[in-house]
C-alpha atoms as a PDB file:
ATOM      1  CA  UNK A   1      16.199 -15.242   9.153  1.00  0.00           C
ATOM      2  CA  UNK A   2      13.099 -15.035   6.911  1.00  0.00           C
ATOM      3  CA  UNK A   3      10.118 -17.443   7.405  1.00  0.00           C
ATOM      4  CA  UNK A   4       8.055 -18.531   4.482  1.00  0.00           C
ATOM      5  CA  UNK A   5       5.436 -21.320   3.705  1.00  0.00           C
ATOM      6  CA  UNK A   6       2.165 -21.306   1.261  1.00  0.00           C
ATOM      7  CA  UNK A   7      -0.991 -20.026   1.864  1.00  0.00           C
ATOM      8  CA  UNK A   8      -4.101 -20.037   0.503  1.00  0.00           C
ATOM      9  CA  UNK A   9      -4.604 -16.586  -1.351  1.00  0.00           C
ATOM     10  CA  UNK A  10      -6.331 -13.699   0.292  1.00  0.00           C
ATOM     11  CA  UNK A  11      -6.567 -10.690  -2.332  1.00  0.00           C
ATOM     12  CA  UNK A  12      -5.915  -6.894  -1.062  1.00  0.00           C
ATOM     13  CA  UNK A  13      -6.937  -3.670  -2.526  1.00  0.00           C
ATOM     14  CA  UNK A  14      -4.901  -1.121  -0.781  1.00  0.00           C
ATOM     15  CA  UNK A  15      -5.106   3.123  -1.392  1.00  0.00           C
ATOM     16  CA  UNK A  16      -2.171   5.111  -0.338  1.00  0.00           C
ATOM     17  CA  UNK A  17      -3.799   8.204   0.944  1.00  0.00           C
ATOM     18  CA  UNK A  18      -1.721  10.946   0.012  1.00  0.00           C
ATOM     19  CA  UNK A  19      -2.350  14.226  -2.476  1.00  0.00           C
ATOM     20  CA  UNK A  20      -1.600  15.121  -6.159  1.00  0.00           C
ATOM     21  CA  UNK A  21       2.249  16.906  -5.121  1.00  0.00           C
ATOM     22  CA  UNK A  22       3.078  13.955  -2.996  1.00  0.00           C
ATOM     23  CA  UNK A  23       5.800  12.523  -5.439  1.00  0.00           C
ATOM     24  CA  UNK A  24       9.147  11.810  -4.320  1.00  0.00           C
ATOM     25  CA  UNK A  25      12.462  11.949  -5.500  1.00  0.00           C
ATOM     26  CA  UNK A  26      12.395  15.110  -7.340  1.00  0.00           C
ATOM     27  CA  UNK A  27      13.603  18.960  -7.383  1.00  0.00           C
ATOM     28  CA  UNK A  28      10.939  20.103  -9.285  1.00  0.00           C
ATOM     29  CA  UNK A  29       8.033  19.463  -6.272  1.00  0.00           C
ATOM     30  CA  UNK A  30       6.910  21.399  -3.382  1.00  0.00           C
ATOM     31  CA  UNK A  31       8.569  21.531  -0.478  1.00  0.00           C
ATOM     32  CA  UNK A  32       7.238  20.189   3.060  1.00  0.00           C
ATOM     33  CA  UNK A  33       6.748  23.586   4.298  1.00  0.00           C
ATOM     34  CA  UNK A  34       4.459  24.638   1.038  1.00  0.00           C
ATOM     35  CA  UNK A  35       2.153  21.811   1.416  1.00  0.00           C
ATOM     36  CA  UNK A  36      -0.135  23.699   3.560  1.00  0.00           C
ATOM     37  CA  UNK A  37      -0.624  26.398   0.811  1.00  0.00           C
ATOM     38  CA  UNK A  38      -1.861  23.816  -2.185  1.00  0.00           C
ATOM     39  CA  UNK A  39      -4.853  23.319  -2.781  1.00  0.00           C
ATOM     40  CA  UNK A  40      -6.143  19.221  -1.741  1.00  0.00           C
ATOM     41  CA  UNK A  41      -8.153  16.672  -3.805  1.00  0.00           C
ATOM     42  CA  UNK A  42      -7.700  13.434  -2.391  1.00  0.00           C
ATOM     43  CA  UNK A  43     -10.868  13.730  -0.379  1.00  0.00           C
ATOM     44  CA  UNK A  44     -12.980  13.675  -3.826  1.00  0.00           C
ATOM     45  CA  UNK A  45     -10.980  10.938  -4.674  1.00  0.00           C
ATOM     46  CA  UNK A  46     -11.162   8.818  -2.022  1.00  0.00           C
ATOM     47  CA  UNK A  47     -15.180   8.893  -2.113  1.00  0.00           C
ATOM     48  CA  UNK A  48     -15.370   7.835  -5.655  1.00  0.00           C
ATOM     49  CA  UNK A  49     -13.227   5.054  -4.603  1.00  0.00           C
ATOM     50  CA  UNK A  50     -15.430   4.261  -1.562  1.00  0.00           C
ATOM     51  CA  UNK A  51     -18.381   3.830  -3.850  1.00  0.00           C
ATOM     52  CA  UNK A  52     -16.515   1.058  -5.857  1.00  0.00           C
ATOM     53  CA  UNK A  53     -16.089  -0.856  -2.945  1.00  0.00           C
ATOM     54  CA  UNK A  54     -18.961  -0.184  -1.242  1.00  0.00           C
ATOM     55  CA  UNK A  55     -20.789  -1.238  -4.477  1.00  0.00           C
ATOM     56  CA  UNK A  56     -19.040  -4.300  -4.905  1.00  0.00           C
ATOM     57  CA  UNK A  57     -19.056  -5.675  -1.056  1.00  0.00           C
ATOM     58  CA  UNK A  58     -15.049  -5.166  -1.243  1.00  0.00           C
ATOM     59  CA  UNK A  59     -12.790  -3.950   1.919  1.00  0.00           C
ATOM     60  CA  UNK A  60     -10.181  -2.069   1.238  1.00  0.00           C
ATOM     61  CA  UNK A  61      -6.604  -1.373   3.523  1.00  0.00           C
ATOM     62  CA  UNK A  62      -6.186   3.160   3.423  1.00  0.00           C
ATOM     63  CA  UNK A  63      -1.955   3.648   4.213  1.00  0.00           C
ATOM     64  CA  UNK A  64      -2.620   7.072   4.820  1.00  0.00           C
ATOM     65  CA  UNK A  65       0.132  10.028   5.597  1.00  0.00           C
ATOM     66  CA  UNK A  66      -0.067  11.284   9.328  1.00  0.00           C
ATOM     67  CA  UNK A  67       0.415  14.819   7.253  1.00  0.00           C
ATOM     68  CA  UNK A  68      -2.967  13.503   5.329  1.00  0.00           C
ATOM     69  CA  UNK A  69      -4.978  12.972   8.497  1.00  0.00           C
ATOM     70  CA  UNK A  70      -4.031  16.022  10.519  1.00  0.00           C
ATOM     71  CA  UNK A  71      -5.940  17.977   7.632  1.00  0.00           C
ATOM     72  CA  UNK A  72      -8.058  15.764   7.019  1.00  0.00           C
ATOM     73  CA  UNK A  73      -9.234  13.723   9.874  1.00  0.00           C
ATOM     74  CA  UNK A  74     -12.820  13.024   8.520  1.00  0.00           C
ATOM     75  CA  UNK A  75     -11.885  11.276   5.481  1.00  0.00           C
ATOM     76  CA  UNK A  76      -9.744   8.730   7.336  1.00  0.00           C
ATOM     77  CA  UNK A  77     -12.394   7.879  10.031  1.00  0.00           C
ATOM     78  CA  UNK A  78     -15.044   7.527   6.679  1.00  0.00           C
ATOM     79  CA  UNK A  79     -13.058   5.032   5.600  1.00  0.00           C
ATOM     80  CA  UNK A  80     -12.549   3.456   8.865  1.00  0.00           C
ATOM     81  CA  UNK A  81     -16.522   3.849   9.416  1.00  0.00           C
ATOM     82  CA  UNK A  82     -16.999   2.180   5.643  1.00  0.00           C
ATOM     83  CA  UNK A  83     -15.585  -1.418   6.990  1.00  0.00           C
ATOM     84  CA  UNK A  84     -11.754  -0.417   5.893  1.00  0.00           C
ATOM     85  CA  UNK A  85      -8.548  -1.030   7.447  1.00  0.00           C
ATOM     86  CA  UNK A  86      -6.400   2.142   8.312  1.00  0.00           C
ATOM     87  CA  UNK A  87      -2.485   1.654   8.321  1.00  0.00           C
ATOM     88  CA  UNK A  88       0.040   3.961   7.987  1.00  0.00           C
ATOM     89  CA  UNK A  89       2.252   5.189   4.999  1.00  0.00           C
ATOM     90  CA  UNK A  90       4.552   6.928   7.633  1.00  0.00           C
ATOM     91  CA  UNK A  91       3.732  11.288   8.503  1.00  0.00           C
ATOM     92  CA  UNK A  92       5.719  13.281   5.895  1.00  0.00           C
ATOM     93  CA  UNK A  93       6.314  10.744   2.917  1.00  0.00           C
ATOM     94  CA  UNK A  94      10.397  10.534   3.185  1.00  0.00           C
ATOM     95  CA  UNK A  95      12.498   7.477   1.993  1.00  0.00           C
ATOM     96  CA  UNK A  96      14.193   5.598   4.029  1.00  0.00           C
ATOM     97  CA  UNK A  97      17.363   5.719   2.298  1.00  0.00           C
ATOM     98  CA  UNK A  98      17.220   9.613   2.179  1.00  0.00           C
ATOM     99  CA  UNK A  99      16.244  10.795   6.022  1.00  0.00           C
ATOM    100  CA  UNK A 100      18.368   7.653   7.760  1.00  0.00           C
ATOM    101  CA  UNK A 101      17.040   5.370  10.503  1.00  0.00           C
ATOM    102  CA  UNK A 102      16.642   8.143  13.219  1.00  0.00           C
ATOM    103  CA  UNK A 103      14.271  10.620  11.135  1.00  0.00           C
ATOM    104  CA  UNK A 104      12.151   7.332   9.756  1.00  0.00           C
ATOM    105  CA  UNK A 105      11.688   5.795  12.920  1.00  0.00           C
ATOM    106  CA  UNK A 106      10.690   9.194  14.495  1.00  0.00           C
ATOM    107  CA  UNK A 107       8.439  10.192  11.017  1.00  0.00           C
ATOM    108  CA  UNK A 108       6.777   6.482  11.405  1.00  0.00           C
ATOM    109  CA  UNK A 109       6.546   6.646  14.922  1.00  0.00           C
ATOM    110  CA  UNK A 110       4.561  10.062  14.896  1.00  0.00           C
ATOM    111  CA  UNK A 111       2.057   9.201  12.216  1.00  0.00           C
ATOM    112  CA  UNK A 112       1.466   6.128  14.350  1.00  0.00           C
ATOM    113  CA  UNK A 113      -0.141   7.952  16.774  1.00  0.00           C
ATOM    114  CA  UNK A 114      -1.482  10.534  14.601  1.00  0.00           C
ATOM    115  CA  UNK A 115      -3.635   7.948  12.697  1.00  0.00           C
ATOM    116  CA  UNK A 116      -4.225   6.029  16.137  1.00  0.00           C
ATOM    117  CA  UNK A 117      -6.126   9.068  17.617  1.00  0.00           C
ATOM    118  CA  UNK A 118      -7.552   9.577  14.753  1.00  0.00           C
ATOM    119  CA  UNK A 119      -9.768   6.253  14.459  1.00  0.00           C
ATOM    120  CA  UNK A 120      -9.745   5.255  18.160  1.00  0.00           C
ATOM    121  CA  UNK A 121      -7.956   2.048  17.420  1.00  0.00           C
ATOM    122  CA  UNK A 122      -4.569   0.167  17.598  1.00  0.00           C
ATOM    123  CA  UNK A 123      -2.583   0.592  13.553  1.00  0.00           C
ATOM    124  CA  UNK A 124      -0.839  -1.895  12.928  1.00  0.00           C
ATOM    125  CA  UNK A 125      -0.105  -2.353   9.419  1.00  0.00           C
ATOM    126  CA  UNK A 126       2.545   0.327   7.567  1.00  0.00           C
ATOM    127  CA  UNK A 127       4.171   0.848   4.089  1.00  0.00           C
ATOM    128  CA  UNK A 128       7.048   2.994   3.083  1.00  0.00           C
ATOM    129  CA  UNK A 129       6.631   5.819   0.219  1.00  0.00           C
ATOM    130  CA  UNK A 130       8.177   4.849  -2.828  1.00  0.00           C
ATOM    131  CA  UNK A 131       8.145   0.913  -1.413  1.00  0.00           C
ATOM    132  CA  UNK A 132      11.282   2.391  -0.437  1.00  0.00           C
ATOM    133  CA  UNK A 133      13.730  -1.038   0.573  1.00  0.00           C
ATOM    134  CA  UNK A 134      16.532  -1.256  -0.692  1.00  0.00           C
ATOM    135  CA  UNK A 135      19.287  -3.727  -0.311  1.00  0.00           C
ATOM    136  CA  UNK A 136      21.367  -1.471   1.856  1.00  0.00           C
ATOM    137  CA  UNK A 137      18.555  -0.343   4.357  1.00  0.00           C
ATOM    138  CA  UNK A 138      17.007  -3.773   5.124  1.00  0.00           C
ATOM    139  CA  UNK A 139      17.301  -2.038   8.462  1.00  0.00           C
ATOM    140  CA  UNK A 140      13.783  -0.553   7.857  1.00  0.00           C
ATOM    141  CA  UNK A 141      12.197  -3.674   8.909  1.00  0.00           C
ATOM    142  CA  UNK A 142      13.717  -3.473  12.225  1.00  0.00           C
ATOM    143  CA  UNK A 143      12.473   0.432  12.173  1.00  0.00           C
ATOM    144  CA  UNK A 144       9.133  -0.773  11.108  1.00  0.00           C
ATOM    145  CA  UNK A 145       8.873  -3.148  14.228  1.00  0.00           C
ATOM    146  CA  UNK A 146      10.734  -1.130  17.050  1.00  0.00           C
ATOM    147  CA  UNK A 147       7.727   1.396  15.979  1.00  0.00           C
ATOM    148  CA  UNK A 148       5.378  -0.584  17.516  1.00  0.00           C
ATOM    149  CA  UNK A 149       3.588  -2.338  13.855  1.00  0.00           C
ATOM    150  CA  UNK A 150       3.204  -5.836  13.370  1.00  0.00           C
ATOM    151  CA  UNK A 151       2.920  -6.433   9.267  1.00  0.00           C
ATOM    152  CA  UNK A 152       4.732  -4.040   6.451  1.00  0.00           C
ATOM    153  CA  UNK A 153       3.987  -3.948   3.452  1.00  0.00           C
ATOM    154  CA  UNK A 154       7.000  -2.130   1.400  1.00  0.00           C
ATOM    155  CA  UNK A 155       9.168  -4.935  -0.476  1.00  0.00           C
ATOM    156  CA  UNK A 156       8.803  -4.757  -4.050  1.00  0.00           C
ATOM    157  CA  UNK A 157      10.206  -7.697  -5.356  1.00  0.00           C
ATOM    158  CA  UNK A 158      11.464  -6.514  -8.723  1.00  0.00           C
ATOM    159  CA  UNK A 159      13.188  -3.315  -9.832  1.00  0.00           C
ATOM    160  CA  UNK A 160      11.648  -0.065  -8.922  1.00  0.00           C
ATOM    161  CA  UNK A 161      12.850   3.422  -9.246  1.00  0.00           C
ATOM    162  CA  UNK A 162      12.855   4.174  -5.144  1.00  0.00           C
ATOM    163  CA  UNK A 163      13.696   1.084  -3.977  1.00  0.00           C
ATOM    164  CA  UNK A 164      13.139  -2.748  -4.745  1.00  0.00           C
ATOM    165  CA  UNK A 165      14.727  -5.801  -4.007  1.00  0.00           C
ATOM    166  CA  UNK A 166      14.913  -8.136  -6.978  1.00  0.00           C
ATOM    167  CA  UNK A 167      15.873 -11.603  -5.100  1.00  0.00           C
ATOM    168  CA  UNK A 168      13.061 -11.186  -2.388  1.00  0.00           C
ATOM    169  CA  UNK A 169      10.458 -13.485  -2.127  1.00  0.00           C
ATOM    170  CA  UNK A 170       7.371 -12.536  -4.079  1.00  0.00           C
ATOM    171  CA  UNK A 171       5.002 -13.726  -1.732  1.00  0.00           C
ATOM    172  CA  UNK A 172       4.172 -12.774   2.116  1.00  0.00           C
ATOM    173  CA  UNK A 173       6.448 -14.215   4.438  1.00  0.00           C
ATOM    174  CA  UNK A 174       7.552 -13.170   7.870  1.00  0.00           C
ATOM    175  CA  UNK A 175      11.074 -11.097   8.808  1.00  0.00           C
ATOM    176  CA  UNK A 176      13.014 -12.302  11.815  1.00  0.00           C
ATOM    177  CA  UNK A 177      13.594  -8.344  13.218  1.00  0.00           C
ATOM    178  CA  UNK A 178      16.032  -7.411  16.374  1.00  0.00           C
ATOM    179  CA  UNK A 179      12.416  -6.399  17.429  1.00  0.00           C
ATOM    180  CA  UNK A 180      10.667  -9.746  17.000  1.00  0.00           C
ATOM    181  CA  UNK A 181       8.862 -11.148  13.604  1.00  0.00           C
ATOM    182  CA  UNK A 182       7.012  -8.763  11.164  1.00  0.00           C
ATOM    183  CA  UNK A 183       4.627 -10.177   8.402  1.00  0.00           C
ATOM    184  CA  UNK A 184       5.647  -8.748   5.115  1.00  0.00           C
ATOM    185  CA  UNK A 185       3.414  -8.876   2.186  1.00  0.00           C
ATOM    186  CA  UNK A 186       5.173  -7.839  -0.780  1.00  0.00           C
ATOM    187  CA  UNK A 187       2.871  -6.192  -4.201  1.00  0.00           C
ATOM    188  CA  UNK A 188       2.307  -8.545  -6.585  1.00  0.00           C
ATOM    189  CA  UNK A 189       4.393  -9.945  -9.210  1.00  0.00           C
ATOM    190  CA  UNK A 190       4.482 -12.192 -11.777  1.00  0.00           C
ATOM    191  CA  UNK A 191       6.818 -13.367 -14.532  1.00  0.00           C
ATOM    192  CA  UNK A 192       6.988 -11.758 -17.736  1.00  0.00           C
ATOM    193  CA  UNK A 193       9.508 -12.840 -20.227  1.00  0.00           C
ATOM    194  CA  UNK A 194      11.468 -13.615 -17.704  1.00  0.00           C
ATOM    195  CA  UNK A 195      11.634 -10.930 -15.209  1.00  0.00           C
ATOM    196  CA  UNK A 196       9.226 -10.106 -12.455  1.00  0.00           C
ATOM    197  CA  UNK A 197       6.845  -7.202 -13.520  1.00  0.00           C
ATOM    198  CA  UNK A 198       4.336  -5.671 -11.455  1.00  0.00           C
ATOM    199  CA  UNK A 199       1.036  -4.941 -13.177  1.00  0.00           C
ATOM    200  CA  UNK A 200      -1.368  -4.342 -10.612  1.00  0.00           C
ATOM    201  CA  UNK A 201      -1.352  -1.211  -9.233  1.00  0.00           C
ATOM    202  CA  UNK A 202       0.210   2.876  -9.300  1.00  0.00           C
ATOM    203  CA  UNK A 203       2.096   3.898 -12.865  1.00  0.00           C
ATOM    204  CA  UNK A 204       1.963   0.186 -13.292  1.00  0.00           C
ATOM    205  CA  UNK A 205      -1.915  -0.349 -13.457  1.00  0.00           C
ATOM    206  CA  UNK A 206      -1.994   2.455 -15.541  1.00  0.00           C
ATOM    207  CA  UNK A 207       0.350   2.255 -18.232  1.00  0.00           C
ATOM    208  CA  UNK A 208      -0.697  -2.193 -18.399  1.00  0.00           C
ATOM    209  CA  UNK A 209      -3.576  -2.843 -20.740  1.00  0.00           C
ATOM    210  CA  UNK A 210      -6.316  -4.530 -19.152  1.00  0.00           C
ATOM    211  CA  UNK A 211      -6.285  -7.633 -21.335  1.00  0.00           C
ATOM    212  CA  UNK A 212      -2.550  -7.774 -20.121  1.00  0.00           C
ATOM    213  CA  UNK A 213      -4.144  -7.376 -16.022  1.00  0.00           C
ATOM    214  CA  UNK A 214      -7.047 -10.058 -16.729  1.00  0.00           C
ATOM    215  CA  UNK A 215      -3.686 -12.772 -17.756  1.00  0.00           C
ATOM    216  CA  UNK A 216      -1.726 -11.447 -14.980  1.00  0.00           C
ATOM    217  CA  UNK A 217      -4.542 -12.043 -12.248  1.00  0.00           C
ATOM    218  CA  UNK A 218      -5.326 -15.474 -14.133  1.00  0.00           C
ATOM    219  CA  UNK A 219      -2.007 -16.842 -13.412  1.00  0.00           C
ATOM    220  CA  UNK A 220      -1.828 -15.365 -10.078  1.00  0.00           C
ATOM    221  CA  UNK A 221      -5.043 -17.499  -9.617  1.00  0.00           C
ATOM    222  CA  UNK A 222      -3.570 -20.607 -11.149  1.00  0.00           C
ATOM    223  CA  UNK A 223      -0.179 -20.279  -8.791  1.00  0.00           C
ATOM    224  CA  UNK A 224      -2.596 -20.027  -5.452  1.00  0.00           C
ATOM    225  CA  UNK A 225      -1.164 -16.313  -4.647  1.00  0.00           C
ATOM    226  CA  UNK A 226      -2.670 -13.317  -3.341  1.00  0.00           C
ATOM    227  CA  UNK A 227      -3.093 -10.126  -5.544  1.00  0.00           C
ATOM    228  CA  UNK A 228      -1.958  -7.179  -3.934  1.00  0.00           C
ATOM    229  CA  UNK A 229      -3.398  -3.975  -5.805  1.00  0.00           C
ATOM    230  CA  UNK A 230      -2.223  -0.537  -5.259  1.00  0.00           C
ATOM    231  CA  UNK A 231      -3.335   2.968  -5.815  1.00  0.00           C
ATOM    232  CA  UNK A 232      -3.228   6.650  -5.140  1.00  0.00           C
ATOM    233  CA  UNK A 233      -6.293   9.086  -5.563  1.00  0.00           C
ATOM    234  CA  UNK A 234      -4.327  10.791  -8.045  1.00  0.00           C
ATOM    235  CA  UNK A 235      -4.692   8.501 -10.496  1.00  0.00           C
ATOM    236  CA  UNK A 236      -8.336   8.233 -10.641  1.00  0.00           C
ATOM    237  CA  UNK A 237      -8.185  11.824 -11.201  1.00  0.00           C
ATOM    238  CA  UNK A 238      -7.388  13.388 -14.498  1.00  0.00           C
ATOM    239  CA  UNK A 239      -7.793  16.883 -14.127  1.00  0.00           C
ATOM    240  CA  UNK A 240      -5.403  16.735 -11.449  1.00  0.00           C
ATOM    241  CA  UNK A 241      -2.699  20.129 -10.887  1.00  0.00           C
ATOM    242  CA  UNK A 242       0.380  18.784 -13.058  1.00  0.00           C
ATOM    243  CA  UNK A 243       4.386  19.689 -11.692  1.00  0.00           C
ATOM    244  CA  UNK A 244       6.800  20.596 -13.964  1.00  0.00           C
ATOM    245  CA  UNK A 245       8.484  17.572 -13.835  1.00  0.00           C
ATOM    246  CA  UNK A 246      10.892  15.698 -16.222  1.00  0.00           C
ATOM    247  CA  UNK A 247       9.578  14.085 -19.737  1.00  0.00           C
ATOM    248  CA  UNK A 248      10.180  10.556 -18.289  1.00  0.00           C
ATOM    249  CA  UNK A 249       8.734  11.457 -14.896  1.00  0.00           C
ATOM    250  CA  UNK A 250       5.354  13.151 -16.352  1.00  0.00           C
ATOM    251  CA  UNK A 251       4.808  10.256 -18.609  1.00  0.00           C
ATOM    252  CA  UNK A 252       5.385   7.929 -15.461  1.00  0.00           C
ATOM    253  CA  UNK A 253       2.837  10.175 -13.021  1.00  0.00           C
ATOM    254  CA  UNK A 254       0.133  11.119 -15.683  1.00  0.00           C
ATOM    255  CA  UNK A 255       0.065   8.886 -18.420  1.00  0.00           C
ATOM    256  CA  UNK A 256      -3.039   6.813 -18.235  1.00  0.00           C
ATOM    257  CA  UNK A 257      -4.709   8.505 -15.910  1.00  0.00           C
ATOM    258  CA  UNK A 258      -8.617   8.045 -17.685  1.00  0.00           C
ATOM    259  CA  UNK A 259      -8.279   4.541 -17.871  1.00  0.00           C
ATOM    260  CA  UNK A 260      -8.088   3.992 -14.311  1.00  0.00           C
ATOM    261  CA  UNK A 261     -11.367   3.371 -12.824  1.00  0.00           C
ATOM    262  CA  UNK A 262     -12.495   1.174 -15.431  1.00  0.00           C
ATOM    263  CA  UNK A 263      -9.713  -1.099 -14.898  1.00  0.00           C
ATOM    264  CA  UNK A 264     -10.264  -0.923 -10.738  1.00  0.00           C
ATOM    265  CA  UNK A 265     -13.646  -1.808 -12.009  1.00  0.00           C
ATOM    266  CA  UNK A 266     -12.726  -4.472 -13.437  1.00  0.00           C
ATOM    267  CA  UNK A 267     -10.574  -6.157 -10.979  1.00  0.00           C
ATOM    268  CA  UNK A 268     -13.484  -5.175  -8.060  1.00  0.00           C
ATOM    269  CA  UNK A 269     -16.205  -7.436 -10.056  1.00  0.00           C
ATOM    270  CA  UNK A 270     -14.260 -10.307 -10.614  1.00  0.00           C
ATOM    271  CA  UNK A 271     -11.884 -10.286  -7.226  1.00  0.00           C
ATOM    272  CA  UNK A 272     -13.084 -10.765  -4.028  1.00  0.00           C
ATOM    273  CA  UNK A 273     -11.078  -7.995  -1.684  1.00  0.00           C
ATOM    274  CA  UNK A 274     -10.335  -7.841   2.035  1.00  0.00           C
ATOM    275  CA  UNK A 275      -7.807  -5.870   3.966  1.00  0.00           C
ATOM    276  CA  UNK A 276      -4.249  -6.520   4.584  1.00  0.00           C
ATOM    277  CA  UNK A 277      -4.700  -6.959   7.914  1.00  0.00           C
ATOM    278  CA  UNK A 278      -6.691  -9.621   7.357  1.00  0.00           C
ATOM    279  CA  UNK A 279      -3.978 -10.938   5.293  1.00  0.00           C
ATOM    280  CA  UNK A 280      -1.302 -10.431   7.582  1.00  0.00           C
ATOM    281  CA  UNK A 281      -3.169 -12.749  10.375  1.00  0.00           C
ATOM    282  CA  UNK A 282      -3.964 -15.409   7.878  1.00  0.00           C
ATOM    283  CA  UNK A 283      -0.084 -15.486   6.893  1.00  0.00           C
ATOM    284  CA  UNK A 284       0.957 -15.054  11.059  1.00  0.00           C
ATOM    285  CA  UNK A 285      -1.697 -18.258  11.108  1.00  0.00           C
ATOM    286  CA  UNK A 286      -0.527 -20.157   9.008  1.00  0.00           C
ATOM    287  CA  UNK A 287       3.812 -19.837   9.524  1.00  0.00           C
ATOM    288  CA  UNK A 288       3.114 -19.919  13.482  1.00  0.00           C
ATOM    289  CA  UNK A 289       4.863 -16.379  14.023  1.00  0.00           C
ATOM    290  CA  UNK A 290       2.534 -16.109  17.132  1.00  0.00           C
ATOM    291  CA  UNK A 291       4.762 -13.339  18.564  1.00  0.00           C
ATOM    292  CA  UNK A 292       3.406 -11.554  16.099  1.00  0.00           C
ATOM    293  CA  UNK A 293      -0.194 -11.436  17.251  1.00  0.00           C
ATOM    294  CA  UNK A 294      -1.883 -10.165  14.747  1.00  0.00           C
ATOM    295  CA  UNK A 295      -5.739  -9.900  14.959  1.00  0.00           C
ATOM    296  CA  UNK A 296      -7.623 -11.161  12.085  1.00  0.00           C
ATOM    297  CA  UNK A 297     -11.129  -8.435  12.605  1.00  0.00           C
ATOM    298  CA  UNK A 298     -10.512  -4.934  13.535  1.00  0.00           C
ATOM    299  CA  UNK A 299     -13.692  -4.714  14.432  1.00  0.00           C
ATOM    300  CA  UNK A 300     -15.644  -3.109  11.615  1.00  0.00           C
ATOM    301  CA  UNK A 301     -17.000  -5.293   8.412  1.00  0.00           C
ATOM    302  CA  UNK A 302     -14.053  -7.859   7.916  1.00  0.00           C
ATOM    303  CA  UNK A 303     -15.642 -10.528   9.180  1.00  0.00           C
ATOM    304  CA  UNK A 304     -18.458 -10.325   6.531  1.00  0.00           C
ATOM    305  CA  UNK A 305     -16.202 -10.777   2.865  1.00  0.00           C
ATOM    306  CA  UNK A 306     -15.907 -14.100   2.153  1.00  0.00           C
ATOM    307  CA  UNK A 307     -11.781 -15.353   1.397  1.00  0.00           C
ATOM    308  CA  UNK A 308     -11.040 -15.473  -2.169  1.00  0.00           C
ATOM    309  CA  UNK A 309      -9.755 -18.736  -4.226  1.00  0.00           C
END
């Protein structure tokens, strides 16, 4: 059984660290075992988006592939270094629903550790590829907590092409696992004609005019929730390597992709940004999911950004 109650809203920018051929779901993209040939970009990426925050006092949460920090190693303990939270967007981006609970727990489990020697420090914070729940494989949450984390952050609480589930609630609450409870915060939503829409962060972000983000964070404001933005480093990157992928797909990875920064920049001077993990403690707080125990400060910078609303 799921625990809810209100909270006073903590805002999260969050960067799934992962390269330009990381996109799921499709025949037309490299295969695992060709990733090591391609050439990467994220690290450029990631540095521009270190200077936002830096320059705007904002912390940031990194989900970043185990695959990711094995090559790069460096770039994940710079953003550690910079104040940032480090969690874990599992080792080889699969979906759930395609590998089955065996290969996800053992793909989370690994990039655990991965990012854990890495840093130096306990991660406890993860988030599927593709926010990739589903109705029929609630079971990752109990995958997510027999791993060994203590929030997740993979419901998205409206349609979505890899997963989604509609009826969940749109704000954090905590999951009643076989494992014990796990704080979930869900991505922002908000109600558009009627239907849940997500405008704050991937495809999303991009494709949303910014007058249309400025309303959305407004009435997030107005309803006391968090804001929960996403993003690759991809899609601050326009000169990017392109796949041959279908119409709809290339529209829905590329469209957009000049307009990003100025709408992160946006969001970073008028939103006041910490880490999910600080969050997920504030939520844990506040239901009394103790068992849970997760620490507010990971030791680097949280402590020094002021709570938002």
């Amino acid at each position: 059984m799921d625990t809810f109650a209100p909270i006073d809203p903590i805002n999260v920018f969050s960067c799934e660290l992962e390269d330009w051929f990381h996109i799921l779901d499709s025949d037309r993209v490299p295969r695992t075992e060709d990733w090591p040939t391609l050439p990467l970009r994220a690290e450029r990426n990631v540095n521009r988006l270190l200077e936002l925050l830096a320059e705007h006092g904002a912390r940031a949460t990194f989900f970043c592939l185990g695959w990711m920090a094995e090559r790069m190693p460096h770039v994940v303990r710079r953003c550690w270094q910079a104040g940032h939270e480090i969690a874990s967007h599992g080792h080889a981006h699969v979906l759930a629903s395609r590998v089955g609970r065996r290969a996800f727990l053992e793909d989370i489990v690994r990039a655990k550790a991965i990012l854990e020697d890495c840093i130096g420090q306990e991660v406890i914070g993860f988030r599927s590829p593709g926010f990739g729940v589903k109705e029929e494989n609630r079971w990752v949450f109990d995958v997510v907590a027999e791993a060994g984390y203590r929030y997740d952050a993979s419901v998205f609480p409206a349609s979505h092409g890899h997963g989604g589930l509609r009826h969940a609630r749109p704000d954090p609450y905590v999951v009643r696992t076989g494992c014990g409870p796990l704080v979930e915060i869900p991505v922002s939503t908000v109600q558009v004609m009627g239907h849940r829409a997500c405008l704050f962060g991937g495809g999303y972000l991009r494709i949303t005019p910014l007058p249309l983000i400025r309303w959305g964070v407004r009435r997030l404001n107005r309803e006391g929730r968090p804001l929960v933005v996403y993003i690759h480093p991809r899609e601050i990157d326009p000169s990017h390597p392109r796949l041959p992928l279908p119409l709809k797909r290339r529209f829905k990875c590329y469209v957009n992709l000049n307009t990003t920064m100025r709408k992160l920049q946006w969001l970073c001077t008028h939103c006041t940004f910490r880490t999910m993990r600080a969050l997920a403690a504030h939520v844990d707080e506040r239901i009394g999911a103790t068992a849970t125990r997760v620490p507010a400060v990971p030791g680097r910078g949280e402590a020094a950004v002021p709570v938002a609303g």
